[in-house]
N, C-alpha and C. Protein backbone atom coordinates (compact mmCIF):
# COMPACT_ATOMS: atom_id res chain seq x y z
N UNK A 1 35.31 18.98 -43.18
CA UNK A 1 34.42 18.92 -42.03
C UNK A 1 33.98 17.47 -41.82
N UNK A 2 33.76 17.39 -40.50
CA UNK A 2 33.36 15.64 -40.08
C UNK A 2 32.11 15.55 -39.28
N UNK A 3 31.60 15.03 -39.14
CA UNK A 3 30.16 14.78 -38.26
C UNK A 3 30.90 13.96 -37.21
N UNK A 4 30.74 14.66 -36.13
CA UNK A 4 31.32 13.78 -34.58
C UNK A 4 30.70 12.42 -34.70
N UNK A 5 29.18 12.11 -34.24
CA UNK A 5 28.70 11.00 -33.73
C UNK A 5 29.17 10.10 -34.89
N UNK A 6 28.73 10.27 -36.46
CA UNK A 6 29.13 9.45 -37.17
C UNK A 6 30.61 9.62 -38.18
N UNK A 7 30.97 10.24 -37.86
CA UNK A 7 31.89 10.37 -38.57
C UNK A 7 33.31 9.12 -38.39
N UNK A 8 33.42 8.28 -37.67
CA UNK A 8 34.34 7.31 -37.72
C UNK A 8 33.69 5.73 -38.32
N UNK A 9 32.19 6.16 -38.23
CA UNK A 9 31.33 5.03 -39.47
C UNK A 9 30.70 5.11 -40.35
N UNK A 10 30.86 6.26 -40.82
CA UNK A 10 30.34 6.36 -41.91
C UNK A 10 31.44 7.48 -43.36
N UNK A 11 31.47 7.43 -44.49
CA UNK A 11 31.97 8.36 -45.63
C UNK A 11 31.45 9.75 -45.77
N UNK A 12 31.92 10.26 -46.28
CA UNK A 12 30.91 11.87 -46.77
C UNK A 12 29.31 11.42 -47.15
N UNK A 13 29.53 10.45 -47.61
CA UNK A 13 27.99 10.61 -48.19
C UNK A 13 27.01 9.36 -47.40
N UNK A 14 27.89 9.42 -46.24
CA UNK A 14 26.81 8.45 -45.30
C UNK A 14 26.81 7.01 -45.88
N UNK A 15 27.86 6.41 -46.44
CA UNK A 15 27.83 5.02 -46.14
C UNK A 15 29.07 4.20 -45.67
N UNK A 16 28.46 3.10 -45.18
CA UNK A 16 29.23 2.39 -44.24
C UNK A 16 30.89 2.19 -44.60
N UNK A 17 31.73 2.48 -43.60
CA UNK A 17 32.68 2.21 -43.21
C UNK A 17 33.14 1.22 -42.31
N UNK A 18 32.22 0.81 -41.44
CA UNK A 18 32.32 0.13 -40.50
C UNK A 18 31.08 -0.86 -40.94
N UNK A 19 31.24 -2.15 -40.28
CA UNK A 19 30.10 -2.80 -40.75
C UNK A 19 29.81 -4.16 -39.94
N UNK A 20 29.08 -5.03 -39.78
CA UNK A 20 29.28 -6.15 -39.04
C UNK A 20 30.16 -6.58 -38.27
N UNK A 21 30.02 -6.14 -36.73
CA UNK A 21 31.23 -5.87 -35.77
C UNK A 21 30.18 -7.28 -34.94
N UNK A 22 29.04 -7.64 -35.70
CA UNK A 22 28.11 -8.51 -34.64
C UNK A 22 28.09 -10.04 -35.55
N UNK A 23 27.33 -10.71 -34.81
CA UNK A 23 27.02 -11.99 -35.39
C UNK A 23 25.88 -11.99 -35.98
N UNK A 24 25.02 -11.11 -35.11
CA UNK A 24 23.21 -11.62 -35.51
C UNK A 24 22.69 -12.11 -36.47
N UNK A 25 23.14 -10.90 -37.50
CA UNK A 25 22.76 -11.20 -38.64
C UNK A 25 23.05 -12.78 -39.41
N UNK A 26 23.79 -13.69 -38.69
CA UNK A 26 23.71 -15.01 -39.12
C UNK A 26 23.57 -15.87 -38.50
N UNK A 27 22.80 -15.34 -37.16
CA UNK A 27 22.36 -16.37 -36.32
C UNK A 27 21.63 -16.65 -36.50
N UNK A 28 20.24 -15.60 -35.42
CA UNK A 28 19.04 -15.97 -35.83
C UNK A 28 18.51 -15.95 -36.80
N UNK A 29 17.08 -17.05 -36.74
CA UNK A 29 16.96 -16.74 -38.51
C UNK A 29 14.96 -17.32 -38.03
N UNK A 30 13.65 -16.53 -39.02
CA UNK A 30 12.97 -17.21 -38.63
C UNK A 30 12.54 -16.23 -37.24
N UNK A 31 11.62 -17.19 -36.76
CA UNK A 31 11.09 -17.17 -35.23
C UNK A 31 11.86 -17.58 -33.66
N UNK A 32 13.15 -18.49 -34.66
CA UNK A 32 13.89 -18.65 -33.50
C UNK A 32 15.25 -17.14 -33.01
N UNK A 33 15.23 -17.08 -31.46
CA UNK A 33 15.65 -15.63 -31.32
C UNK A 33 17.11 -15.63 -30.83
N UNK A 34 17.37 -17.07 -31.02
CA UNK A 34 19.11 -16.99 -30.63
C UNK A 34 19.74 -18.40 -31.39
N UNK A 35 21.04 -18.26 -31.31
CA UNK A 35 21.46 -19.85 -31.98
C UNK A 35 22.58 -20.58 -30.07
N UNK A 36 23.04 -21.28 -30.55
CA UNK A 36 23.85 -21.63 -29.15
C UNK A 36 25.27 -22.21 -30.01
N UNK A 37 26.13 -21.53 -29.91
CA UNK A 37 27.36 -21.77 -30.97
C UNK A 37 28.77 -21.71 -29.75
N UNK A 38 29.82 -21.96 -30.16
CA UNK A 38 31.11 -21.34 -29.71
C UNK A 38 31.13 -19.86 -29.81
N UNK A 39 31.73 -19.47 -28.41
CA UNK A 39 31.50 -17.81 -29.04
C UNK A 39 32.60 -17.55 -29.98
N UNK A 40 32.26 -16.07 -30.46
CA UNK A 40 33.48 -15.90 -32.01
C UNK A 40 33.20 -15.11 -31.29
N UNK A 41 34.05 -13.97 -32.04
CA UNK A 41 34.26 -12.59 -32.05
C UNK A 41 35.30 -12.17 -31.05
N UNK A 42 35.34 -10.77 -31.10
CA UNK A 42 36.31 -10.58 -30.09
C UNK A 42 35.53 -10.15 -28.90
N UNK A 43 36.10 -10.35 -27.80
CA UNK A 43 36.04 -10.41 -26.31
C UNK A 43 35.39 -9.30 -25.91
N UNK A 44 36.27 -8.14 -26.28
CA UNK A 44 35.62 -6.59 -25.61
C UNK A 44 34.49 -6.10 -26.37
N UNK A 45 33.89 -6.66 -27.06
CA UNK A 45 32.58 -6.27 -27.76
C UNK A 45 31.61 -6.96 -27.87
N UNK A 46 31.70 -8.41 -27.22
CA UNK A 46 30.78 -9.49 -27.01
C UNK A 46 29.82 -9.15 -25.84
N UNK A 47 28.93 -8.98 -25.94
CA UNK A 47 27.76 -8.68 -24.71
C UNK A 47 28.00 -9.79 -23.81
N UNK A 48 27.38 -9.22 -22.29
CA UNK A 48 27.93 -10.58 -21.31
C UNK A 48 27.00 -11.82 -21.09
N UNK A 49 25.44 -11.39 -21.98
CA UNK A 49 24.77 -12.38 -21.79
C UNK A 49 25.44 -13.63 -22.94
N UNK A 50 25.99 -13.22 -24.06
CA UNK A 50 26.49 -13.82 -25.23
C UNK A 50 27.73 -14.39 -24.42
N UNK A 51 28.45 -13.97 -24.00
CA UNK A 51 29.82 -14.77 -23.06
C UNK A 51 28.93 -15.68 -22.14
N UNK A 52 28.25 -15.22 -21.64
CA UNK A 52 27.90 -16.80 -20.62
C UNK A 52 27.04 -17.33 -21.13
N UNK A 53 26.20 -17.02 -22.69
CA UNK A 53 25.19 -18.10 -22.71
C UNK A 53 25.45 -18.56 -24.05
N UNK A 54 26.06 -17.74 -24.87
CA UNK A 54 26.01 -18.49 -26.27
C UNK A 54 24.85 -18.02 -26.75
N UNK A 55 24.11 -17.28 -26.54
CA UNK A 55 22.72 -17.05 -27.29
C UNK A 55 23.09 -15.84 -27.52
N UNK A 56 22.95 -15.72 -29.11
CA UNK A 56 22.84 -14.36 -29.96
C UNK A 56 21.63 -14.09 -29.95
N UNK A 57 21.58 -11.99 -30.03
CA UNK A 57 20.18 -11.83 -30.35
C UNK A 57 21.44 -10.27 -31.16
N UNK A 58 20.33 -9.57 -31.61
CA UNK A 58 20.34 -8.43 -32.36
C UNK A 58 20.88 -7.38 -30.92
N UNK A 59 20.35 -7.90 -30.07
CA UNK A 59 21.02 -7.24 -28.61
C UNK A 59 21.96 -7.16 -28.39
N UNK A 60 22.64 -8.16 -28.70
CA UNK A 60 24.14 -8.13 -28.65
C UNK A 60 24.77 -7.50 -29.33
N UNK A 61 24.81 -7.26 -31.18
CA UNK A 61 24.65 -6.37 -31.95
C UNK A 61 24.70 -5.21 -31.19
N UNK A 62 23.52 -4.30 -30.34
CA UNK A 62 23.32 -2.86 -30.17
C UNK A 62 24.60 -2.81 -28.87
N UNK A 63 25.14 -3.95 -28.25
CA UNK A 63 26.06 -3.87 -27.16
C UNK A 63 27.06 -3.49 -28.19
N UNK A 64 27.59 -4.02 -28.81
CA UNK A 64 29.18 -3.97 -29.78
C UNK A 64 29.10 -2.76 -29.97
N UNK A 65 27.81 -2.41 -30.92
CA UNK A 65 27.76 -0.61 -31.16
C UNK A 65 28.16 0.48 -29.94
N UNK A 66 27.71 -0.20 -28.84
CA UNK A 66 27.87 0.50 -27.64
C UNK A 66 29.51 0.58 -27.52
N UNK A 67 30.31 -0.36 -27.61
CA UNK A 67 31.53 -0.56 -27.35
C UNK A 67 32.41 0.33 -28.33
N UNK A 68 31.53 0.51 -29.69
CA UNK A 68 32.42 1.35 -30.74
C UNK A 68 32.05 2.93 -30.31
N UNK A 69 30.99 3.28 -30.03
CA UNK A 69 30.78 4.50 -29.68
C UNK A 69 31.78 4.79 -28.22
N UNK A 70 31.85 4.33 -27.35
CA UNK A 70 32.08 3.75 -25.76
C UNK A 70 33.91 4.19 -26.58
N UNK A 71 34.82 3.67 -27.19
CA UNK A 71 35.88 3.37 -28.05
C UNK A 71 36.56 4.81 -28.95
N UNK A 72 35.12 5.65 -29.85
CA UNK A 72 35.07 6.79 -30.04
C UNK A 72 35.33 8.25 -28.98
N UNK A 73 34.55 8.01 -28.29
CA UNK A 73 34.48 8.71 -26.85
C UNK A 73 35.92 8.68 -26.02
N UNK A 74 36.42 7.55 -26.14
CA UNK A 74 37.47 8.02 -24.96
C UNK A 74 39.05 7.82 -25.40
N UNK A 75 38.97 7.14 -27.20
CA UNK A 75 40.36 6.96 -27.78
C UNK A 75 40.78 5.85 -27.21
N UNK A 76 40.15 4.75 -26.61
CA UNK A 76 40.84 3.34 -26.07
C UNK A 76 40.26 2.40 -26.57
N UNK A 77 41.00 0.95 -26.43
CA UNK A 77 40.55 0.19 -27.04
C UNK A 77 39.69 -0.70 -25.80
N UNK A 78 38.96 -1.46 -26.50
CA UNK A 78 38.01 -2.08 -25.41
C UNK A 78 38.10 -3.09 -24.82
N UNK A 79 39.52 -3.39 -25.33
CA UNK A 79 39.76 -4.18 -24.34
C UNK A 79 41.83 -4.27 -24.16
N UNK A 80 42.00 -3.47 -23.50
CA UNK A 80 43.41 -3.53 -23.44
C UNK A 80 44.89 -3.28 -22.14
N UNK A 81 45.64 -4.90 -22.38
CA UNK A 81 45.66 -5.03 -21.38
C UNK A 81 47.47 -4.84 -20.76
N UNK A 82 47.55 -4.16 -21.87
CA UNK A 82 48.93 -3.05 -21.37
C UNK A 82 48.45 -2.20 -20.36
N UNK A 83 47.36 -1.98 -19.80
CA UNK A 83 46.78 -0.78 -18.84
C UNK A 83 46.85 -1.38 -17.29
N UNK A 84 46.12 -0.52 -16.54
CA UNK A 84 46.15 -1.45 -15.10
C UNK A 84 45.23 -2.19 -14.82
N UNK A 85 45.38 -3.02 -14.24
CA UNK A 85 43.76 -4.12 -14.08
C UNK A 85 42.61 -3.72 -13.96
N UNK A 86 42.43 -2.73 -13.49
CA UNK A 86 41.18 -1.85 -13.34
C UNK A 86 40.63 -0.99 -14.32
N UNK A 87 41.15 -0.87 -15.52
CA UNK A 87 40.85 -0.25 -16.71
C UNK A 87 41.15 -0.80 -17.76
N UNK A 88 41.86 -2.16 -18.11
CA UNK A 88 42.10 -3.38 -18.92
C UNK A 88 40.38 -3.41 -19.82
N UNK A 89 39.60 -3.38 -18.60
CA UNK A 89 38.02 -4.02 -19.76
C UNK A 89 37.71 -2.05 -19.94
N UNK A 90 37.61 -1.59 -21.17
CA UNK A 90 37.14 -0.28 -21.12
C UNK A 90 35.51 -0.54 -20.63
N UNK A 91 34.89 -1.17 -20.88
CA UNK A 91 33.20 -0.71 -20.66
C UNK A 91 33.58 -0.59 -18.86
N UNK A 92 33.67 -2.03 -18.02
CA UNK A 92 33.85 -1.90 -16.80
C UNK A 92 34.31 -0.66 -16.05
N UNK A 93 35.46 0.12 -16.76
CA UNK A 93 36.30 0.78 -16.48
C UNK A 93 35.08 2.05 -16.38
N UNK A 94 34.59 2.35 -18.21
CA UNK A 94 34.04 3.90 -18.09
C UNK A 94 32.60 4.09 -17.74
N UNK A 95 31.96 2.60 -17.56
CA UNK A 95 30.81 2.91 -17.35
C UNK A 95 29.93 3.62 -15.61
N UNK A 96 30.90 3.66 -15.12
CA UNK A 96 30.54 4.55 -14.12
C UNK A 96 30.38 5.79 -14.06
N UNK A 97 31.58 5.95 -15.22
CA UNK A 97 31.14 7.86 -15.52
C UNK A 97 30.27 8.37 -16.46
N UNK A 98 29.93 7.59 -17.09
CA UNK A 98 29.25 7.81 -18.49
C UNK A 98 27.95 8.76 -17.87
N UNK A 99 27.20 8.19 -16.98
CA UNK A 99 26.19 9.47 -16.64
C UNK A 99 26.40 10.31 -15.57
N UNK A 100 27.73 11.06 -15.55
CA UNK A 100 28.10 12.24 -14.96
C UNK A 100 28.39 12.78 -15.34
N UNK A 101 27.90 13.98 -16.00
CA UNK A 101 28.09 14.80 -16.84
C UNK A 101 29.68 15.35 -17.15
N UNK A 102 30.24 15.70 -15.52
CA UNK A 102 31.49 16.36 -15.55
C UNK A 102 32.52 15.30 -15.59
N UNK A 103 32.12 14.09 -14.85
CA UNK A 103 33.05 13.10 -14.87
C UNK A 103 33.62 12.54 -16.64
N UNK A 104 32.20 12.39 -17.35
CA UNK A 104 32.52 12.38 -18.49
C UNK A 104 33.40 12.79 -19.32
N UNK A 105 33.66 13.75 -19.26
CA UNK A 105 34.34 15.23 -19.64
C UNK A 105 36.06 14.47 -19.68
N UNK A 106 35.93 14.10 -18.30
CA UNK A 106 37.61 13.54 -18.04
C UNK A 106 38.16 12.16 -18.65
N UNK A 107 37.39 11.76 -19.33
CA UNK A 107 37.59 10.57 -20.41
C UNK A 107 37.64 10.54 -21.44
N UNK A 108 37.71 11.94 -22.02
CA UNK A 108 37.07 12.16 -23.30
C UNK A 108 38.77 12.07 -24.48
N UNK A 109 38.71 10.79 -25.39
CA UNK A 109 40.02 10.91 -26.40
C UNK A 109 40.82 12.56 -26.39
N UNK A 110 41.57 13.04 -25.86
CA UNK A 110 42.32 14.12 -26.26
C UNK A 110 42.50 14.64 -27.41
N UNK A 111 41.94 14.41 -28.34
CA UNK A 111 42.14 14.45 -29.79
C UNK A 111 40.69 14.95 -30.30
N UNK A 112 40.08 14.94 -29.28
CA UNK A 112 38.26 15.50 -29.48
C UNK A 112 38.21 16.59 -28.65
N UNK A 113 39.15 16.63 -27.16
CA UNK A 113 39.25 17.93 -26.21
C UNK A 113 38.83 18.90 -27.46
N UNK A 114 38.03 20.38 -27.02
CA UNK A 114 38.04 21.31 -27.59
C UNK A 114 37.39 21.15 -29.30
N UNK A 115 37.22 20.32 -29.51
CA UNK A 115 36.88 20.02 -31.15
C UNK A 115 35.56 19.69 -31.17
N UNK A 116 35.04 19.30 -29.62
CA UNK A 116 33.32 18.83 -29.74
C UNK A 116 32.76 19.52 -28.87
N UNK A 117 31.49 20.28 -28.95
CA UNK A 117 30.31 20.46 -28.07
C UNK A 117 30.49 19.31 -26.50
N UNK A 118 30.76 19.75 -25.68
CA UNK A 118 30.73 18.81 -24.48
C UNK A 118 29.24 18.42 -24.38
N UNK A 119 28.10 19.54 -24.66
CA UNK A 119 26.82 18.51 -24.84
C UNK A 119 26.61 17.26 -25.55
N UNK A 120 27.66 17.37 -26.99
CA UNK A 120 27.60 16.13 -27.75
C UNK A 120 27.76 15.42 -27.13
N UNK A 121 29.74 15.17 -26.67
CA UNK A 121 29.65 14.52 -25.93
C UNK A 121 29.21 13.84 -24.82
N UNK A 122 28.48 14.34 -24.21
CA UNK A 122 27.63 13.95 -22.74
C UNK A 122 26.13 13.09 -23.55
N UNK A 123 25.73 13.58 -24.75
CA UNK A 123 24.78 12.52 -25.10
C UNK A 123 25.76 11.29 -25.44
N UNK A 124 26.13 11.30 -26.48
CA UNK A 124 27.22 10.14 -27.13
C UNK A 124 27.03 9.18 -25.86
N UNK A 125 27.61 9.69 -24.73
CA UNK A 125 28.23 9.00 -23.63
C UNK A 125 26.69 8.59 -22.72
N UNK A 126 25.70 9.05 -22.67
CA UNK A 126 24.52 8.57 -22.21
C UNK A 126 24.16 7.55 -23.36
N UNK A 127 24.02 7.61 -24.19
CA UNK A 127 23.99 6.67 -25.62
C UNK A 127 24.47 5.20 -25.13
N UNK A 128 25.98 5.52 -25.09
CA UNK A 128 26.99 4.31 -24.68
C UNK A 128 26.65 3.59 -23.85
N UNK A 129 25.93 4.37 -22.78
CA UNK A 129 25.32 3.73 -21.26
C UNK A 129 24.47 2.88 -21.39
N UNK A 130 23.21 2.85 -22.19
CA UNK A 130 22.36 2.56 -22.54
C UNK A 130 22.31 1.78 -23.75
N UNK A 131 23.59 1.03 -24.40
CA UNK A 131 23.50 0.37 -25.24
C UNK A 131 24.63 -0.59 -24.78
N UNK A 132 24.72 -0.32 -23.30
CA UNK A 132 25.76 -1.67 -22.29
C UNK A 132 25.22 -1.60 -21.82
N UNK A 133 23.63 -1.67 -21.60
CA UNK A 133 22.92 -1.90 -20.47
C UNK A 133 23.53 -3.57 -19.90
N UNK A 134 23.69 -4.13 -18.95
CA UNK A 134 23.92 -5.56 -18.69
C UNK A 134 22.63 -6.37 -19.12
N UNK A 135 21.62 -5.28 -19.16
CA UNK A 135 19.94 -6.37 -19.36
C UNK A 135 19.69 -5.57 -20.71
N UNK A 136 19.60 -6.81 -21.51
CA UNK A 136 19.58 -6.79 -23.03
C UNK A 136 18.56 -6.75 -23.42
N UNK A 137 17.09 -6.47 -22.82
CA UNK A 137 15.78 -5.86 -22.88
C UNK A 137 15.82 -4.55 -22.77
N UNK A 138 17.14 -4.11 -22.34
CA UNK A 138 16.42 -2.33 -21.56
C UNK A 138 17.29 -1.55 -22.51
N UNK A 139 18.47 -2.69 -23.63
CA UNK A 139 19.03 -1.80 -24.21
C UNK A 139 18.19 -0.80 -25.72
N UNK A 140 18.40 -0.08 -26.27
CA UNK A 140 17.65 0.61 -27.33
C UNK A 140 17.71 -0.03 -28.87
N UNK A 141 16.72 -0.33 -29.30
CA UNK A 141 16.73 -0.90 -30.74
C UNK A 141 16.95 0.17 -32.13
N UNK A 142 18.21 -0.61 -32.88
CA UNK A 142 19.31 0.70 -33.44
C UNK A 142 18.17 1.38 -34.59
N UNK A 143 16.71 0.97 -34.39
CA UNK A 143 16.26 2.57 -34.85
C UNK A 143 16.11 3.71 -34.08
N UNK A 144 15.88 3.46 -32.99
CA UNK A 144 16.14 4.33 -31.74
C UNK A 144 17.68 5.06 -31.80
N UNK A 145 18.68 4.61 -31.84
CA UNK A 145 19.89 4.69 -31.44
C UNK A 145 20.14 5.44 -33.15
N UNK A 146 19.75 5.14 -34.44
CA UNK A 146 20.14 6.37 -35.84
C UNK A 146 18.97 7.45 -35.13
N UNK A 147 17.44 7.09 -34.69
CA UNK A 147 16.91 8.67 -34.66
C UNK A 147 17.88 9.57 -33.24
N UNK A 148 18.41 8.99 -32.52
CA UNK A 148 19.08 9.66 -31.37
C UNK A 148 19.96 10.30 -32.04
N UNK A 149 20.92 9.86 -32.74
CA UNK A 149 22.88 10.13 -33.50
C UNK A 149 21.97 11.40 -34.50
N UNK A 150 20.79 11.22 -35.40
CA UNK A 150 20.49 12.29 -36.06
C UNK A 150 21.04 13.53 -35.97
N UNK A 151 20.18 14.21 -35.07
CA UNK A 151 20.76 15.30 -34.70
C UNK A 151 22.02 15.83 -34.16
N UNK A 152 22.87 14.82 -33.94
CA UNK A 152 24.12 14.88 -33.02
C UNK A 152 24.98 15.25 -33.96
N UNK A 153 24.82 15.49 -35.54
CA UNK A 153 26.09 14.90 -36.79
C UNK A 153 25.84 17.05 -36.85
N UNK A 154 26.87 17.21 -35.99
CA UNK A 154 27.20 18.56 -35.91
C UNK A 154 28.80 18.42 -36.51
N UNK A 155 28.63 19.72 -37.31
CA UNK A 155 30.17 19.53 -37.96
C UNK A 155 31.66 19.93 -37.15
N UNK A 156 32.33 19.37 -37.15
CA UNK A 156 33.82 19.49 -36.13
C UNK A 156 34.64 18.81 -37.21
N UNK A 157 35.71 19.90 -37.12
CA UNK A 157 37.19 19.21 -37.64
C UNK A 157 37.65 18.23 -36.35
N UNK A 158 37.79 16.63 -36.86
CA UNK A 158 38.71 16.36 -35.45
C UNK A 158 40.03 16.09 -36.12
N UNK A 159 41.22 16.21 -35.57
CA UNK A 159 42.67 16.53 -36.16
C UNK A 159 42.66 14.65 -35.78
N UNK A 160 43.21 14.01 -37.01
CA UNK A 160 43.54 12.59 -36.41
C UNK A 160 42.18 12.09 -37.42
N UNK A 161 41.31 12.07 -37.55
CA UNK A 161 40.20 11.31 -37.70
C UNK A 161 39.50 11.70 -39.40
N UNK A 162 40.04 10.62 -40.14
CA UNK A 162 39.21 10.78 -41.03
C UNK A 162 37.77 10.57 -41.46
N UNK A 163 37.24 11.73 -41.92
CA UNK A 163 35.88 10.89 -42.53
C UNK A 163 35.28 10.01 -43.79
């Protein structure tokens, strides 16, 4: 058995699999709330205030998360550009459907069809929305974002996906 929301980051016994997909943690440091560096990282998980400004915050951090959940949800990568120009950036691409309930539905990895609660999914995917907010004030701070996933770690076999 696997826990949907966490089950592609975390082990049976709830620890990390996945881990520093962000910078923050070695940016800021102190009272100061960003550094101004070359950007690193990769492209499709870099928040867009971090692409045009160079300033890290922990915000950027809850964007990447957004991109791995966003990544979970629909079986694509986030940034890929064997596709057509219009679906090359996944966030650009799914974030229009993310709060339509039914539209949602039609994005969903094929490999989760039938294996998840479509309510899960439809939170997951409000989740995702809200942790690409473009304004990095309005996104949710990831104690917000573990008490949300809490309740979501409903058990599903997904065929493909280890835990």
């Amino acid at each position: 058995m696997a826990n949907y929301a966490l089950m592609a980051l975390n082990d049976k016994e709830y620890n990390a699999k996945l881990s520093d997909f962000g910078l923050a943690k070695d940016g800021p440091v102190g009272d100061k709330s960003h550094v101004t560096t070359r950007i690193m990282g990769t492209y499709g998980y870099a928040a867009p205030e971090y692409i045009m400004t160079g300033h890290l915050t922990t915000m950027s951090d809850v964007y990447s998360f957004g991109m791995v959940l966003l990544e979970l949800l629909t079986g694509r990568k986030s940034l890929d550009k064997s596709r057509p120009v219009r679906e090359q950036m996944l966030a650009d691409w799914a974030a229009p459907l993310l709060t339509h309930k039914k539209k949602v539905l039609g994005i969903v990895d094929p490999r989760l069809s039938g294996n998840c609660p479509d309510k899960a999914v439809q939170k997951i995917a409000m989740l995702a929305h809200y942790c690409l907010n473009r304004n990095p004030k309005a996104r949710p701070l990831m104690r917000d974002i573990v008490c949300y996933l809490e309740p979501l770690q409903i058990a599903v076999d997904v065929p493909g996906i280890v835990a």
